[in-house]
PDB file of N, CA and C in Angstrom:
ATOM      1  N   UNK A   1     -29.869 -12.524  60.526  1.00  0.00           N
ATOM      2  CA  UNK A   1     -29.249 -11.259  60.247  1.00  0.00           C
ATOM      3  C   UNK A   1     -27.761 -11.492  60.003  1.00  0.00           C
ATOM      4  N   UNK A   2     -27.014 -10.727  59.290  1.00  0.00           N
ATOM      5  CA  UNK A   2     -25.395 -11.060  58.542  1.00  0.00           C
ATOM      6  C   UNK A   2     -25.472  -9.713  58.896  1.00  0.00           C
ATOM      7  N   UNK A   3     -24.029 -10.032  59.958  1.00  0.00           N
ATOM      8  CA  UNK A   3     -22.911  -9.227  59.526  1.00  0.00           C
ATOM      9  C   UNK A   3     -21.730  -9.237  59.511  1.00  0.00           C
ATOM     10  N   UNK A   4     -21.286  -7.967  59.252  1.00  0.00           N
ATOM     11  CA  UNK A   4     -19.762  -8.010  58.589  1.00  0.00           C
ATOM     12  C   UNK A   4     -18.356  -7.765  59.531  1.00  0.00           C
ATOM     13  N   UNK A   5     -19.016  -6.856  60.572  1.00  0.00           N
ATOM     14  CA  UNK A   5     -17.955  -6.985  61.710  1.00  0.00           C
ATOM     15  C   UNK A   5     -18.521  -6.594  63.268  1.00  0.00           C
ATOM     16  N   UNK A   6     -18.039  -6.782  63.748  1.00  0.00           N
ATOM     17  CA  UNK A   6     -18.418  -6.710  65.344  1.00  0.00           C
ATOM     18  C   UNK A   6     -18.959  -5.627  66.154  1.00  0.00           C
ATOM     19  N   UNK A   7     -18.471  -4.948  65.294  1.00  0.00           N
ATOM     20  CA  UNK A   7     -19.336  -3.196  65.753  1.00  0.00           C
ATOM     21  C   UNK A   7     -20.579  -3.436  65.399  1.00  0.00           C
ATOM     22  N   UNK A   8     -20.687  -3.865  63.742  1.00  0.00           N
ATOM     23  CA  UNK A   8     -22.016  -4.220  63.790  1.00  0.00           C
ATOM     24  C   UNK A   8     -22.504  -4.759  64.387  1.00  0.00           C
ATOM     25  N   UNK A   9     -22.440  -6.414  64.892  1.00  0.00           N
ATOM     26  CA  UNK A   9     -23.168  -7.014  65.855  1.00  0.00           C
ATOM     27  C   UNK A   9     -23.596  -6.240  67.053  1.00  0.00           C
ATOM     28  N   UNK A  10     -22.689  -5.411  67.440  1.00  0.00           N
ATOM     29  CA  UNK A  10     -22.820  -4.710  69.108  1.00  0.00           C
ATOM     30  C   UNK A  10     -24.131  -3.810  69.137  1.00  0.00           C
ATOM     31  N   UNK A  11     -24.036  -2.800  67.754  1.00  0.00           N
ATOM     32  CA  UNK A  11     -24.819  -1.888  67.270  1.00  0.00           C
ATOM     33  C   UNK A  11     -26.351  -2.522  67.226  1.00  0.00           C
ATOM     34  N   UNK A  12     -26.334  -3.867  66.882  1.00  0.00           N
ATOM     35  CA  UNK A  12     -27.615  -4.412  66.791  1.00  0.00           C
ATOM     36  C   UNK A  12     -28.477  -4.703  68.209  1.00  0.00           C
ATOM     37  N   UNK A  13     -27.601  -4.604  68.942  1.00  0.00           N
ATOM     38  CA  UNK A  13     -28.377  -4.981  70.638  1.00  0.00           C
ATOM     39  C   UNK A  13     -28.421  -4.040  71.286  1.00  0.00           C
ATOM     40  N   UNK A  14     -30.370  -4.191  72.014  1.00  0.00           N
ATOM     41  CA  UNK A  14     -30.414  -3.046  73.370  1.00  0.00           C
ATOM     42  C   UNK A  14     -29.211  -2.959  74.247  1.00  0.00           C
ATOM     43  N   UNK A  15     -29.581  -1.649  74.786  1.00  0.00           N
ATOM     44  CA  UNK A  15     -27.778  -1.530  75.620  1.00  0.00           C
ATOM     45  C   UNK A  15     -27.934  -2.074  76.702  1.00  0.00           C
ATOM     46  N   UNK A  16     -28.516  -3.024  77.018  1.00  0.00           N
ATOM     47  CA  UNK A  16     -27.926  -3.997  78.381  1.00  0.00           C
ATOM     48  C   UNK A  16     -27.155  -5.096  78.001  1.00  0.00           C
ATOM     49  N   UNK A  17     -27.917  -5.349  76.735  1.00  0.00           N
ATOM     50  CA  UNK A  17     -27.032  -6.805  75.946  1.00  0.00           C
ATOM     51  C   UNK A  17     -25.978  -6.119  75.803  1.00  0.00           C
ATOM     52  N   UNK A  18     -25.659  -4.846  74.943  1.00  0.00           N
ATOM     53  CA  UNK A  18     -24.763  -4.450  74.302  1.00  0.00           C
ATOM     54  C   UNK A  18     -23.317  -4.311  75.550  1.00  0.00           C
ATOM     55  N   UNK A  19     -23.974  -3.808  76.635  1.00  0.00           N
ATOM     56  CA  UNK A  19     -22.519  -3.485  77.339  1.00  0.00           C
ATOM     57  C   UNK A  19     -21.993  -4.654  78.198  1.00  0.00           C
ATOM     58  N   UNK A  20     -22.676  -5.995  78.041  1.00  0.00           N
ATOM     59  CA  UNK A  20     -21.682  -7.206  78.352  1.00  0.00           C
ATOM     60  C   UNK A  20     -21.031  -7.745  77.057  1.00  0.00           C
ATOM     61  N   UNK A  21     -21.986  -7.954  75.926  1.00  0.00           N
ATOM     62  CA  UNK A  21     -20.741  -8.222  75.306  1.00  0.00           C
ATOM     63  C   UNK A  21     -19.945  -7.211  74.414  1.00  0.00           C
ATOM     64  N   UNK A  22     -19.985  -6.129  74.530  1.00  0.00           N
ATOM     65  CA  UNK A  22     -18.466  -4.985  74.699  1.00  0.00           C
ATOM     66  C   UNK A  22     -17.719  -5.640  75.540  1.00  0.00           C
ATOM     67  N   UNK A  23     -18.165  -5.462  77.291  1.00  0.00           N
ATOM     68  CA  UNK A  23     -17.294  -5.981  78.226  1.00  0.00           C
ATOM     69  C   UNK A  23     -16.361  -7.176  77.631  1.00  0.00           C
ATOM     70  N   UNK A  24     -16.625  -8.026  77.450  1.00  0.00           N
ATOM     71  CA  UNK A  24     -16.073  -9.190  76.352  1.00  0.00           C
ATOM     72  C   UNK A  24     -15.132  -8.758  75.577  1.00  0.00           C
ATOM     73  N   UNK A  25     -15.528  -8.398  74.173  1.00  0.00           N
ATOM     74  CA  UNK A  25     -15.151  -7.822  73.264  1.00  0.00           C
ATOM     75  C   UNK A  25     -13.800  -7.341  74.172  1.00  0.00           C
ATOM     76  N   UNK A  26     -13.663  -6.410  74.653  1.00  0.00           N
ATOM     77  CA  UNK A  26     -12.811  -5.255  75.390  1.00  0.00           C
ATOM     78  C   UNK A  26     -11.896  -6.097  76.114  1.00  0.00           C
ATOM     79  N   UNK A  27     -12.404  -7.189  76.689  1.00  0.00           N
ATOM     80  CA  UNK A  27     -11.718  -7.807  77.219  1.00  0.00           C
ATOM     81  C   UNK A  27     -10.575  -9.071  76.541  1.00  0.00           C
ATOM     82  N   UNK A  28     -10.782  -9.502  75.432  1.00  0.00           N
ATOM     83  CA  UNK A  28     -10.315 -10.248  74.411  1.00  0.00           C
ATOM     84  C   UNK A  28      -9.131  -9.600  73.739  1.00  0.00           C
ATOM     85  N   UNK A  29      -9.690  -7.993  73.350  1.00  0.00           N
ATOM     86  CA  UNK A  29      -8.802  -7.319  72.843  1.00  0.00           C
ATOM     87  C   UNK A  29      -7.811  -7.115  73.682  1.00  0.00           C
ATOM     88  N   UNK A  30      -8.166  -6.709  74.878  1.00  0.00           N
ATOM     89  CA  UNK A  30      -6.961  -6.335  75.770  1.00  0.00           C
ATOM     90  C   UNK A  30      -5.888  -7.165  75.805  1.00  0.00           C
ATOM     91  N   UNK A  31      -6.242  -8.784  76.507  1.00  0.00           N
ATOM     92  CA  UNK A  31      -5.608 -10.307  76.788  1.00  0.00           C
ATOM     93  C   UNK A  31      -5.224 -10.699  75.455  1.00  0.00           C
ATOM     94  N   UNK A  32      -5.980 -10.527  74.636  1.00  0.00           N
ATOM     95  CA  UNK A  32      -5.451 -11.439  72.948  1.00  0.00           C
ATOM     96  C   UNK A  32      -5.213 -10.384  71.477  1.00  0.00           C
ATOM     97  N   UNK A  33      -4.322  -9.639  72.179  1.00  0.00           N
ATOM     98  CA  UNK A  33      -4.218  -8.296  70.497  1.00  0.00           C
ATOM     99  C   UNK A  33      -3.856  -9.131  69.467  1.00  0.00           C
ATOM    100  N   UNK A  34      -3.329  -9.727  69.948  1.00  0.00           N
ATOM    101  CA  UNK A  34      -2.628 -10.642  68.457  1.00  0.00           C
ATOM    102  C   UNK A  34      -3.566 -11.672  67.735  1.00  0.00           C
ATOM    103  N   UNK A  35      -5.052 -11.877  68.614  1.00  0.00           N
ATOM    104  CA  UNK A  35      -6.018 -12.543  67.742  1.00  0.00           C
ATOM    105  C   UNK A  35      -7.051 -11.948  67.072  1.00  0.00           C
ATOM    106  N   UNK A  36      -6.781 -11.696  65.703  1.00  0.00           N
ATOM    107  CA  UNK A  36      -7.819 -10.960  65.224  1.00  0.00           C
ATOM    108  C   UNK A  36      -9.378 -11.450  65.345  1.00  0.00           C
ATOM    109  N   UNK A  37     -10.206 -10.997  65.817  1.00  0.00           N
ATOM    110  CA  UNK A  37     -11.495 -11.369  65.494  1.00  0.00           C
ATOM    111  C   UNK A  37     -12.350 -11.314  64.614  1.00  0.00           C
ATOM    112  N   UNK A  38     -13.331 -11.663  64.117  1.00  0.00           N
ATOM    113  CA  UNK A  38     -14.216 -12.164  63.119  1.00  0.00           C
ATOM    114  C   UNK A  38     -15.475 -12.392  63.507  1.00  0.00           C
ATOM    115  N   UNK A  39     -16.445 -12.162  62.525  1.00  0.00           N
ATOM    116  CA  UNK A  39     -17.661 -12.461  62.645  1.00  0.00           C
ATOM    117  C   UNK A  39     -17.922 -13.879  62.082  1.00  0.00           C
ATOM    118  N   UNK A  40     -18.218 -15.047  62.492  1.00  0.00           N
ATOM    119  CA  UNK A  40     -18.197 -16.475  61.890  1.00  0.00           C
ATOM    120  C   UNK A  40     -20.192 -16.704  62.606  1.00  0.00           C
ATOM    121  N   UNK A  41     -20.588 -17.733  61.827  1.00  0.00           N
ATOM    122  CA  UNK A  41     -21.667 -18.091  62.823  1.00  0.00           C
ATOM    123  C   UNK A  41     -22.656 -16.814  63.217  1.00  0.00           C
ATOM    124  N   UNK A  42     -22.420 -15.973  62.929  1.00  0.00           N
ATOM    125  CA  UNK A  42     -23.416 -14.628  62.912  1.00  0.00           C
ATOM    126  C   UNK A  42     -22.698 -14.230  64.487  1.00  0.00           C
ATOM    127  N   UNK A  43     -21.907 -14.278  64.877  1.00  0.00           N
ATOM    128  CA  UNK A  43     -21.184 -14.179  66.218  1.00  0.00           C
ATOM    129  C   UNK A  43     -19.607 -13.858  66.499  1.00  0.00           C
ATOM    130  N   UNK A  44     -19.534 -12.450  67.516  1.00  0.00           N
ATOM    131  CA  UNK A  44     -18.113 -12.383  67.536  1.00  0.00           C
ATOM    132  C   UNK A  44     -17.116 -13.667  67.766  1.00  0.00           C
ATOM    133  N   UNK A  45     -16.189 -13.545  66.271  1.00  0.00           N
ATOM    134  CA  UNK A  45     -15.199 -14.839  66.968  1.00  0.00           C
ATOM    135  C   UNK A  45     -13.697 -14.890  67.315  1.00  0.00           C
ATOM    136  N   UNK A  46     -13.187 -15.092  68.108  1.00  0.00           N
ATOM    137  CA  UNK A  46     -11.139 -15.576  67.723  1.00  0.00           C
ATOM    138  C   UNK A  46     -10.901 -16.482  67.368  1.00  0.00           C
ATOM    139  N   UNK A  47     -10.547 -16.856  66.095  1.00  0.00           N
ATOM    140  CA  UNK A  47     -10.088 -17.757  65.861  1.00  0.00           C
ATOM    141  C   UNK A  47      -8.449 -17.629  66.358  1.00  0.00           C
ATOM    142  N   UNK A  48      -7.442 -18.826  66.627  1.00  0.00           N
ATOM    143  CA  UNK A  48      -6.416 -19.207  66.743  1.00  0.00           C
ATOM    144  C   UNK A  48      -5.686 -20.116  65.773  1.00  0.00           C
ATOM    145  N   UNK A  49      -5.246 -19.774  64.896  1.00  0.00           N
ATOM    146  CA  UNK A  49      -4.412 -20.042  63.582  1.00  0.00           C
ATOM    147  C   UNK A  49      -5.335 -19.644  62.323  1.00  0.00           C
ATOM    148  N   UNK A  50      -5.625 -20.300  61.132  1.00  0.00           N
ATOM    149  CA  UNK A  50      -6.089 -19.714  60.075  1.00  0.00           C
ATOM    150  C   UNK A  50      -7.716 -20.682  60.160  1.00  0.00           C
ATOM    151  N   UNK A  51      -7.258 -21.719  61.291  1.00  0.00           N
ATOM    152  CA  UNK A  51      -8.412 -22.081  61.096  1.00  0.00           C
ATOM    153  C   UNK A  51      -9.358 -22.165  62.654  1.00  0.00           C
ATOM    154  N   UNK A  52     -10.534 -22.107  62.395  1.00  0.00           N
ATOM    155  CA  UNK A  52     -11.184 -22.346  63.672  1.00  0.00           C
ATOM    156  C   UNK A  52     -11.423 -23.946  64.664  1.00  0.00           C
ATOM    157  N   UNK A  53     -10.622 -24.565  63.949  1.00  0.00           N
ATOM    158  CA  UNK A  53     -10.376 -26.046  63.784  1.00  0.00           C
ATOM    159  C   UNK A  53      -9.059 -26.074  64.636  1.00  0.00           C
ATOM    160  N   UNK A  54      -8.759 -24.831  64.936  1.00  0.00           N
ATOM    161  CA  UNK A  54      -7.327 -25.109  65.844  1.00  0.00           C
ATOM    162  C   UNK A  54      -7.775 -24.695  67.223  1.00  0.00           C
ATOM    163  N   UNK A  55      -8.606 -23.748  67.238  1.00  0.00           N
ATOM    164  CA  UNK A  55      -9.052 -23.393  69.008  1.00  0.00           C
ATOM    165  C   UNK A  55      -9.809 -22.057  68.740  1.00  0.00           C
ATOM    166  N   UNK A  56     -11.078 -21.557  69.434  1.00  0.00           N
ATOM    167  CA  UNK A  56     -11.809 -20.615  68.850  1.00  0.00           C
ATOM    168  C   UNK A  56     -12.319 -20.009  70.098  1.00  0.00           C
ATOM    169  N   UNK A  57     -12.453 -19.040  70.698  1.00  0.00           N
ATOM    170  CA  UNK A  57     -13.506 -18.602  71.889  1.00  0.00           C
ATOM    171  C   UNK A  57     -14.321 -17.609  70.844  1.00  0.00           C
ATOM    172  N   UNK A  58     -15.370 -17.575  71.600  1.00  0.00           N
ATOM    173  CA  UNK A  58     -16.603 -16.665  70.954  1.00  0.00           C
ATOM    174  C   UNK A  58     -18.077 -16.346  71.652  1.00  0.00           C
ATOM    175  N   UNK A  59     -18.747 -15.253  71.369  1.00  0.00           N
ATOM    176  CA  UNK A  59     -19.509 -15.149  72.132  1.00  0.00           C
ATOM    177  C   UNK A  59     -20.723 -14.539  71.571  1.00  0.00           C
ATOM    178  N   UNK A  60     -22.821 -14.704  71.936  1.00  0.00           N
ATOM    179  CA  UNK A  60     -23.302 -14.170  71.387  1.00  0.00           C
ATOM    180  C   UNK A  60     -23.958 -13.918  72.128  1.00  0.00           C
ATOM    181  N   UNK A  61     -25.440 -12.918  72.100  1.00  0.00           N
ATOM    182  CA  UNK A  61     -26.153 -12.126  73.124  1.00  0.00           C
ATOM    183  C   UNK A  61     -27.570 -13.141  72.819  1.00  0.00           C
ATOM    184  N   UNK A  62     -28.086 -13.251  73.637  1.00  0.00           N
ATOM    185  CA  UNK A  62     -29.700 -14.295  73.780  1.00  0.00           C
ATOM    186  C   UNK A  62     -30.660 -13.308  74.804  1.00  0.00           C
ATOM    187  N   UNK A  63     -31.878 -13.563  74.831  1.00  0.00           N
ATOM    188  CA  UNK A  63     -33.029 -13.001  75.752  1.00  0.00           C
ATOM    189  C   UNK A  63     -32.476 -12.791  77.076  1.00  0.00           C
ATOM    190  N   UNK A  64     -32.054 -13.726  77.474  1.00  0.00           N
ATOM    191  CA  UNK A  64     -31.538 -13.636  78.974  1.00  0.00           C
ATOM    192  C   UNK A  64     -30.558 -13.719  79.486  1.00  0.00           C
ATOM    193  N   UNK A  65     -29.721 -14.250  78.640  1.00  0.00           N
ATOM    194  CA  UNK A  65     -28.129 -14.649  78.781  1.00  0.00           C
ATOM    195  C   UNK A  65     -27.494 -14.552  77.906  1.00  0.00           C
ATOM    196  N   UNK A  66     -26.205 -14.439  77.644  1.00  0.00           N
ATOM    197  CA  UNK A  66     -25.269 -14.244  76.835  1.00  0.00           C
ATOM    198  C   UNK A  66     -24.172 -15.730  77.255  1.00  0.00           C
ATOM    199  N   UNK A  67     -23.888 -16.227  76.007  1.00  0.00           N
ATOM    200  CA  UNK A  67     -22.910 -17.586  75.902  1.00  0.00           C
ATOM    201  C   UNK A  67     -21.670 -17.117  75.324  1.00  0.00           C
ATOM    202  N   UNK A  68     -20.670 -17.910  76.116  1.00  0.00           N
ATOM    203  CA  UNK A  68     -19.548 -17.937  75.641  1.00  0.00           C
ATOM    204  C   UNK A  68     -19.178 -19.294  75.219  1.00  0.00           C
ATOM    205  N   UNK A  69     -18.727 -19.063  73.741  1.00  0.00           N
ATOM    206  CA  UNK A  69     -18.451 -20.462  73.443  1.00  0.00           C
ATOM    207  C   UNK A  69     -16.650 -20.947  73.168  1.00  0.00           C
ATOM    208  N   UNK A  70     -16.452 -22.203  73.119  1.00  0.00           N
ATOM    209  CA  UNK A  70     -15.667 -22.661  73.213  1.00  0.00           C
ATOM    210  C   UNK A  70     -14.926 -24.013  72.473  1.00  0.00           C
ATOM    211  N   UNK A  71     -14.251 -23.634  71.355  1.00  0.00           N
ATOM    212  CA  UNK A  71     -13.970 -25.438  70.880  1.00  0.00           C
ATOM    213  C   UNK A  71     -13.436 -26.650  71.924  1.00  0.00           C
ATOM    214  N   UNK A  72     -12.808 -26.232  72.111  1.00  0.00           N
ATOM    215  CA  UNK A  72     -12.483 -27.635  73.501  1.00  0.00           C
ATOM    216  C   UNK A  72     -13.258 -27.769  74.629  1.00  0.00           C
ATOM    217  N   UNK A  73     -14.449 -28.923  74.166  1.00  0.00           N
ATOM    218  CA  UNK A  73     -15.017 -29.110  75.463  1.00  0.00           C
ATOM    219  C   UNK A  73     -15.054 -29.700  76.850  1.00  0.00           C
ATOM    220  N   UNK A  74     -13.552 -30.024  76.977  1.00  0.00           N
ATOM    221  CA  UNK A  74     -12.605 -29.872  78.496  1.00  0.00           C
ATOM    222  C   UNK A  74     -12.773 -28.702  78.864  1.00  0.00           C
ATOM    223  N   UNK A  75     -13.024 -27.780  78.451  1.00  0.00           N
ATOM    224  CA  UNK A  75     -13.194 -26.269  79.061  1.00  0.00           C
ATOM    225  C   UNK A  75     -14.199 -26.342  79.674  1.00  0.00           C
ATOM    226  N   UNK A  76     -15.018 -26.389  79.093  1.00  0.00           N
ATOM    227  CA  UNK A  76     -16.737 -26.696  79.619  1.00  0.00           C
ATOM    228  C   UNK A  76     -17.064 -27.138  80.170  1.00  0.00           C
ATOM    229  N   UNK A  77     -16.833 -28.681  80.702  1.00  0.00           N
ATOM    230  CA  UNK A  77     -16.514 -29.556  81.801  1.00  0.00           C
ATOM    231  C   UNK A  77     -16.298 -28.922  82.992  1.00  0.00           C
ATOM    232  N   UNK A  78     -15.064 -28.021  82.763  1.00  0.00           N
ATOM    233  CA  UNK A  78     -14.329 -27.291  83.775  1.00  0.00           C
ATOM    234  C   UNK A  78     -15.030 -26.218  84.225  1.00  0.00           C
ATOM    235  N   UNK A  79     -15.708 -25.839  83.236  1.00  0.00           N
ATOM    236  CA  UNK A  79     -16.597 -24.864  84.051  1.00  0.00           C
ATOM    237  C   UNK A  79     -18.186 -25.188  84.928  1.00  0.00           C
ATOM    238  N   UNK A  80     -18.576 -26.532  83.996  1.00  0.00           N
ATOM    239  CA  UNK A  80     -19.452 -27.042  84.666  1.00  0.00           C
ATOM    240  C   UNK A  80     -18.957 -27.303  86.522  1.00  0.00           C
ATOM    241  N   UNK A  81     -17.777 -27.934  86.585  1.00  0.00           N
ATOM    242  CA  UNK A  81     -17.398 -28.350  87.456  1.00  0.00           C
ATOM    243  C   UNK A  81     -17.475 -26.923  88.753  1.00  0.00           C
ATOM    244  N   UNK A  82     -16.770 -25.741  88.377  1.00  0.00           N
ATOM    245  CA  UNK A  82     -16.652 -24.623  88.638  1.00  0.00           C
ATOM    246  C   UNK A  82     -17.930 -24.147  89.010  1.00  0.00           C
ATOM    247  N   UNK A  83     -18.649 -24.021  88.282  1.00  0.00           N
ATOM    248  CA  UNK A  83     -20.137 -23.492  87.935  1.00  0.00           C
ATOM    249  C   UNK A  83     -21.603 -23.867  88.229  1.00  0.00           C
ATOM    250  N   UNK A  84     -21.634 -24.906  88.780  1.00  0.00           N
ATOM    251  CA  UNK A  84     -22.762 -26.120  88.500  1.00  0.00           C
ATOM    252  C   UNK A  84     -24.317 -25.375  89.205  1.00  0.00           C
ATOM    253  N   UNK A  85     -24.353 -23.816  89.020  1.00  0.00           N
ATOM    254  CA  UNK A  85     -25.326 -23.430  89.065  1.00  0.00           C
ATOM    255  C   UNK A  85     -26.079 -22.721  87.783  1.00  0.00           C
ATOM    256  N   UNK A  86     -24.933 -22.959  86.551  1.00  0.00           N
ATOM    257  CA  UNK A  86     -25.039 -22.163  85.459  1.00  0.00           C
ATOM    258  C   UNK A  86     -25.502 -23.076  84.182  1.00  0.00           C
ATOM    259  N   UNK A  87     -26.106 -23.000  83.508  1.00  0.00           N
ATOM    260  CA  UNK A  87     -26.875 -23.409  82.445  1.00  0.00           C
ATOM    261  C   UNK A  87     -25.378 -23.561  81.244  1.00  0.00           C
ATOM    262  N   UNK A  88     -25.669 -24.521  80.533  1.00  0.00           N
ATOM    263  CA  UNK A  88     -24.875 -24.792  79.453  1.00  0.00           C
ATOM    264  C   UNK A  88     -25.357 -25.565  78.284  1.00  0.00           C
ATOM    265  N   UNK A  89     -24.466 -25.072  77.065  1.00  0.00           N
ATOM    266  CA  UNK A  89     -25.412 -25.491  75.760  1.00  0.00           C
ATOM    267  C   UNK A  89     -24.063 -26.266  74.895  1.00  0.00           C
ATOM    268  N   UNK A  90     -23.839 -26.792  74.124  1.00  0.00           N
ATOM    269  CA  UNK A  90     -22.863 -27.335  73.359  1.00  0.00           C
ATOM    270  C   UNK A  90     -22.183 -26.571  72.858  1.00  0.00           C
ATOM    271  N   UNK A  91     -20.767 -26.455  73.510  1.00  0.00           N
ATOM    272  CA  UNK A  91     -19.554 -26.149  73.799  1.00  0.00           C
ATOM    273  C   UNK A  91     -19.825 -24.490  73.962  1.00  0.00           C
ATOM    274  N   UNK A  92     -20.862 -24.476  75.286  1.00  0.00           N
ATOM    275  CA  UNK A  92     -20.956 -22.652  75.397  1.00  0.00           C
ATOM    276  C   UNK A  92     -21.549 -23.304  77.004  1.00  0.00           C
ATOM    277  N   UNK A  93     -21.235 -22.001  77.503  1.00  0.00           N
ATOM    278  CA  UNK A  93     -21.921 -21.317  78.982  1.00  0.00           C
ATOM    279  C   UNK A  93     -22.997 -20.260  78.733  1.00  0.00           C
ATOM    280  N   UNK A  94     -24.141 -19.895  79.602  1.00  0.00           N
ATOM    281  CA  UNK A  94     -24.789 -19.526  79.122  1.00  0.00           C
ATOM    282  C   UNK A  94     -24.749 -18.708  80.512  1.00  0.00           C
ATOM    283  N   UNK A  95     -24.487 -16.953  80.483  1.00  0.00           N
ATOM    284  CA  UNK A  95     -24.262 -16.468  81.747  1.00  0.00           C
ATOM    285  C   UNK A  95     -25.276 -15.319  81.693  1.00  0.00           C
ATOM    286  N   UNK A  96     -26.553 -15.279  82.943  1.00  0.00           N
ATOM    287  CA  UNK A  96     -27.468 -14.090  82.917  1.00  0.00           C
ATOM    288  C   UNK A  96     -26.714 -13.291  82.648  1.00  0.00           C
ATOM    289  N   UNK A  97     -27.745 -12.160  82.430  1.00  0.00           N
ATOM    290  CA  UNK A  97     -27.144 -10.794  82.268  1.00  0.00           C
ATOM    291  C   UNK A  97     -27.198 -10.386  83.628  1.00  0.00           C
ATOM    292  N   UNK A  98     -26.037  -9.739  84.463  1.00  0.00           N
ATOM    293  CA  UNK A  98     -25.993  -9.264  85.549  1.00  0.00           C
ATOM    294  C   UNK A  98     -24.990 -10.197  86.328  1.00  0.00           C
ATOM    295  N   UNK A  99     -24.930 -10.891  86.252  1.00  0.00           N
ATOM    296  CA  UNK A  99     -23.910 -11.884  86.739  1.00  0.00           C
ATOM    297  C   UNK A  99     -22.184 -11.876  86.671  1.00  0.00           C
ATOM    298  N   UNK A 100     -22.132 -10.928  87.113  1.00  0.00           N
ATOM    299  CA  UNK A 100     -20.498 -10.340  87.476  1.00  0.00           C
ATOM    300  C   UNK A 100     -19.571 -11.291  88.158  1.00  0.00           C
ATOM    301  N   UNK A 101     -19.926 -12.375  88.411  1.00  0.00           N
ATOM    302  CA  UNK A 101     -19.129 -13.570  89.036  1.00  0.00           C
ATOM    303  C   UNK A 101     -18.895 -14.765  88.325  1.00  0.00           C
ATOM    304  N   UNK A 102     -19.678 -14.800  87.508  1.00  0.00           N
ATOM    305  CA  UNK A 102     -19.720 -15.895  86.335  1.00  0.00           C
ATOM    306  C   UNK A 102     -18.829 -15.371  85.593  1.00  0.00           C
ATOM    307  N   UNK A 103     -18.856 -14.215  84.982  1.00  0.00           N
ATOM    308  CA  UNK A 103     -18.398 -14.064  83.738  1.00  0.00           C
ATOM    309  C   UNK A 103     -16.901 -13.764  84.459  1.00  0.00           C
ATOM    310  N   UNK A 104     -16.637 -13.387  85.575  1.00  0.00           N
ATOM    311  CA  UNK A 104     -14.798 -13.443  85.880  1.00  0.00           C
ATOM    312  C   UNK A 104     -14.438 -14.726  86.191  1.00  0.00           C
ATOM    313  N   UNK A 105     -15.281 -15.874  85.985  1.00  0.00           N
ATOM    314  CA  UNK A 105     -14.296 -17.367  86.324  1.00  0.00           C
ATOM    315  C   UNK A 105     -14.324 -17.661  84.674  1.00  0.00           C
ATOM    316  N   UNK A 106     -15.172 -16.820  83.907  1.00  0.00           N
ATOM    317  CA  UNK A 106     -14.980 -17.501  82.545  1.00  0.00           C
ATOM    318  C   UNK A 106     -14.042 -16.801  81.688  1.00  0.00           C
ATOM    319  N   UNK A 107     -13.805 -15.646  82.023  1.00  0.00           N
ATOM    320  CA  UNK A 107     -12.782 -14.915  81.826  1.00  0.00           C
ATOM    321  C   UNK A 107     -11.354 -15.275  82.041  1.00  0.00           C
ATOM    322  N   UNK A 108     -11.142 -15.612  83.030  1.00  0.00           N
ATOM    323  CA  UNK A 108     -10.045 -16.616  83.500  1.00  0.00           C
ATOM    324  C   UNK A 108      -9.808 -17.672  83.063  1.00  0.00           C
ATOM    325  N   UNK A 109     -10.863 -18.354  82.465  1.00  0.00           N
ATOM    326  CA  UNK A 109     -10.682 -19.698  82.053  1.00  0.00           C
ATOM    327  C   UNK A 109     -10.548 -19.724  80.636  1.00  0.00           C
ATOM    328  N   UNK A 110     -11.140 -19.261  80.047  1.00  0.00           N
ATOM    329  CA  UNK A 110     -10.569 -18.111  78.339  1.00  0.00           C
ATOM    330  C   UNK A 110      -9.111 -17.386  78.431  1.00  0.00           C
ATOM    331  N   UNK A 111      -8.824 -17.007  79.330  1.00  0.00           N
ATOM    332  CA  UNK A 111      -7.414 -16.656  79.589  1.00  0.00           C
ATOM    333  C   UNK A 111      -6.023 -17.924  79.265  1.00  0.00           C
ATOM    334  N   UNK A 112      -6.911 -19.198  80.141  1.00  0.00           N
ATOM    335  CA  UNK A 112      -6.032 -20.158  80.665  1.00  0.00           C
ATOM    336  C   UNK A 112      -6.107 -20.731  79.077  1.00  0.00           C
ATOM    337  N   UNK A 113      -7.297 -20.709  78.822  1.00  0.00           N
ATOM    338  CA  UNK A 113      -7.585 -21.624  77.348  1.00  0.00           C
ATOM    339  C   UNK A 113      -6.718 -20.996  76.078  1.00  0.00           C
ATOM    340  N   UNK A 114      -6.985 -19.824  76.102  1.00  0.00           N
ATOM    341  CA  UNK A 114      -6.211 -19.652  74.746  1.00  0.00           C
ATOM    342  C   UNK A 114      -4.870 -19.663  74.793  1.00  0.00           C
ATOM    343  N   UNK A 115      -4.505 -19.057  76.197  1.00  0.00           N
ATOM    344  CA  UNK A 115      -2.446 -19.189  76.476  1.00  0.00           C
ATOM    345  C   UNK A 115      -2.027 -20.706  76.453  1.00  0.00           C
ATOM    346  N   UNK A 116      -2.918 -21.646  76.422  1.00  0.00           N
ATOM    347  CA  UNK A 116      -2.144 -23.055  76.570  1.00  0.00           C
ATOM    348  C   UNK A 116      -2.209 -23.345  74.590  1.00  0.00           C
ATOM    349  N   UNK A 117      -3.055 -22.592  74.247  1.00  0.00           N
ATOM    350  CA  UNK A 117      -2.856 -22.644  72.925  1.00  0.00           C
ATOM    351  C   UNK A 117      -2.184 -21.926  71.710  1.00  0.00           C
ATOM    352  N   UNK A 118      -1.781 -20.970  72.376  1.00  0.00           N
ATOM    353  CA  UNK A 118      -1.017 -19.736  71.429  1.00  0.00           C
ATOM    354  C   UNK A 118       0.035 -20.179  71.806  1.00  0.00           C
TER     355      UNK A 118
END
């Protein structure tokens, strides 16, 4: 499925998927106004400069979990390290739905990640 912007993507998921990654979404916007987002990969993205080749967080909705992904996979590491009860896929975390504790250390760590890069 293609689309064109992020409302769309949101619009496409039952509302349990839909209101974590809003939560996301909402949360990106708040911490990163100055990074416009994009749909890349069929998935909300930030890129950081013109290219996604400079530093990218992003995120998409799955059956059971929702991933946040990440170009630098020192991040990931770090969250493995952090995390080591949580499932992970190449250069993403993969956080149930319902899991309100996961997603605030990854939040934080998306925080830490993009300010060492902007």
């Amino acid at each position: 499925m293609s689309f064109s912007t992020i409302d769309e993507y949101i619009n496409t998921l039952d509302m349990n998927k839909k209101s974590y990654i809003n939560e996301f979404v909402v949360f990106m916007k708040t911490s990163f106004p100055k990074i416009t987002p994009e749909i890349c990969y069929s998935m909300p993205m930030w890129c950081v400069g013109a290219k996604m080749y400079n530093g990218y967080v992003a995120v998409s909705a799955a059956d059971k979990h929702y991933s946040v992904h990440f170009l630098d996979e020192s991040y990931i590491i770090k969250l493995k390290e952090m995390l080591p009860n949580c499932s992970f896929g190449k250069r993403c975390i993969n956080i149930k739905y319902g899991d309100d504790q996961t997603i605030a250390v990854v939040m934080q760590v998306v925080n830490e990640y993009l300010s060492s890069i902007l």
